[in-house]
Protein backbone atom coordinates (compact mmCIF):
# COMPACT_ATOMS: atom_id res chain seq x y z
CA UNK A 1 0.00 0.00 0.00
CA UNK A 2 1.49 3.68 -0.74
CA UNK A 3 1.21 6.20 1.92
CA UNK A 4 -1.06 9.17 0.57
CA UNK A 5 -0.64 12.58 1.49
CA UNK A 6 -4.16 14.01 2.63
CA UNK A 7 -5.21 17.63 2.78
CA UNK A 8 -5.13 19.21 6.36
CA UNK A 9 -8.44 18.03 8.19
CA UNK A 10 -9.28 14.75 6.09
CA UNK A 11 -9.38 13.22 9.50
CA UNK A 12 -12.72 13.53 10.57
CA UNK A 13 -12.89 15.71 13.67
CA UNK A 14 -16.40 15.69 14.63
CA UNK A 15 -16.56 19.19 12.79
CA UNK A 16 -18.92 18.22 9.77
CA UNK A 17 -17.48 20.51 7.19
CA UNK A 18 -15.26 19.06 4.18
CA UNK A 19 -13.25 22.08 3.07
CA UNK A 20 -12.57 21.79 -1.45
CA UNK A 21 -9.66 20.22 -1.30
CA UNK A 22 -10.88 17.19 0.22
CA UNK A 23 -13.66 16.54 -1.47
CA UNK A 24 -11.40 17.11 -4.35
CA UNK A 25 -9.01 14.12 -3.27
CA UNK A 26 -12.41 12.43 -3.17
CA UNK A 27 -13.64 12.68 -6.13
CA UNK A 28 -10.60 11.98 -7.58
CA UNK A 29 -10.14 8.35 -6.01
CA UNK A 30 -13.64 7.40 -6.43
CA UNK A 31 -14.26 8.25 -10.18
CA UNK A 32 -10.37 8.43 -11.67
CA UNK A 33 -8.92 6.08 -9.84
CA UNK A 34 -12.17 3.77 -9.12
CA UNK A 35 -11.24 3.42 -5.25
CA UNK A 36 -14.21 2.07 -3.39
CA UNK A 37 -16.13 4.26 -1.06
CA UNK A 38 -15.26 1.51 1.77
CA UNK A 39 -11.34 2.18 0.83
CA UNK A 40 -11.99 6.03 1.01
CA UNK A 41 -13.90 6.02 4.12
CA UNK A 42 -10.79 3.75 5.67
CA UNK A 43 -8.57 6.52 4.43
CA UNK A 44 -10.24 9.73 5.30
CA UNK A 45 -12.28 8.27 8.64
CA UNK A 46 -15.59 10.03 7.00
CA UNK A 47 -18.89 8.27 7.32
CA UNK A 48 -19.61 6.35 3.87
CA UNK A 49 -23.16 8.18 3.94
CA UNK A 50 -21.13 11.64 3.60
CA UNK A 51 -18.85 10.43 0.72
CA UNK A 52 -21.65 8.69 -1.14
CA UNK A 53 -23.63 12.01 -0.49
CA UNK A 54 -20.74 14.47 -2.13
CA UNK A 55 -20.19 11.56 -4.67
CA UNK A 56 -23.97 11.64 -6.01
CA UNK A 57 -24.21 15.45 -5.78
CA UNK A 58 -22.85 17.60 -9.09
CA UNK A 59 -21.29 19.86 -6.78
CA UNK A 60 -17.70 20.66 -6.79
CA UNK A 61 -17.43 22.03 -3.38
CA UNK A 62 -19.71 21.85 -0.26
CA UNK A 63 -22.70 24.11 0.04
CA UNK A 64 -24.81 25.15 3.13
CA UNK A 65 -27.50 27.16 3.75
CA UNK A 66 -27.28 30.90 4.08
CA UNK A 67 -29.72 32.56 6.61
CA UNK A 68 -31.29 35.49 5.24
CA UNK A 69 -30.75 38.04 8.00
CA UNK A 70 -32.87 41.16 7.99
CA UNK A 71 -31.42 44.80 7.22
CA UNK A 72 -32.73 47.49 9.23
């Protein structure tokens, strides 16, 4: 096995937020390099739910809500 250099906080940390370059690296192993979501889960310590969910969406980074706040 080679040792793979991940971006800084591909370990999950509880945080819930993939920053670009991960999901990047991601993307990249799953549909270039046709690495199993098991084998990417083992390597980034993400829940196969989230990859499969950034896998099936077209989106090239993460998205979240914006609250509309009101202007006075």
């Amino acid at each position: 096995m080679t040792h793979v250099f991940l971006p800084s906080g591909c370990q999950s940390e509880g945080l819930g937020v993939i920053d670009m370059d991960l999901l990047s690296v991601i993307r990249r192993w799953h549909f270039r390099q046709e690495i199993s979501i098991r084998e990417i889960k083992r390597r980034t310590g993400l829940s196969r739910n989230t990859i499969r969910k950034y896998l099936r969406s077209d989106a090239v980074e993460p998205s979240f809500k914006v609250v509309a706040r009101h202007r006075r």
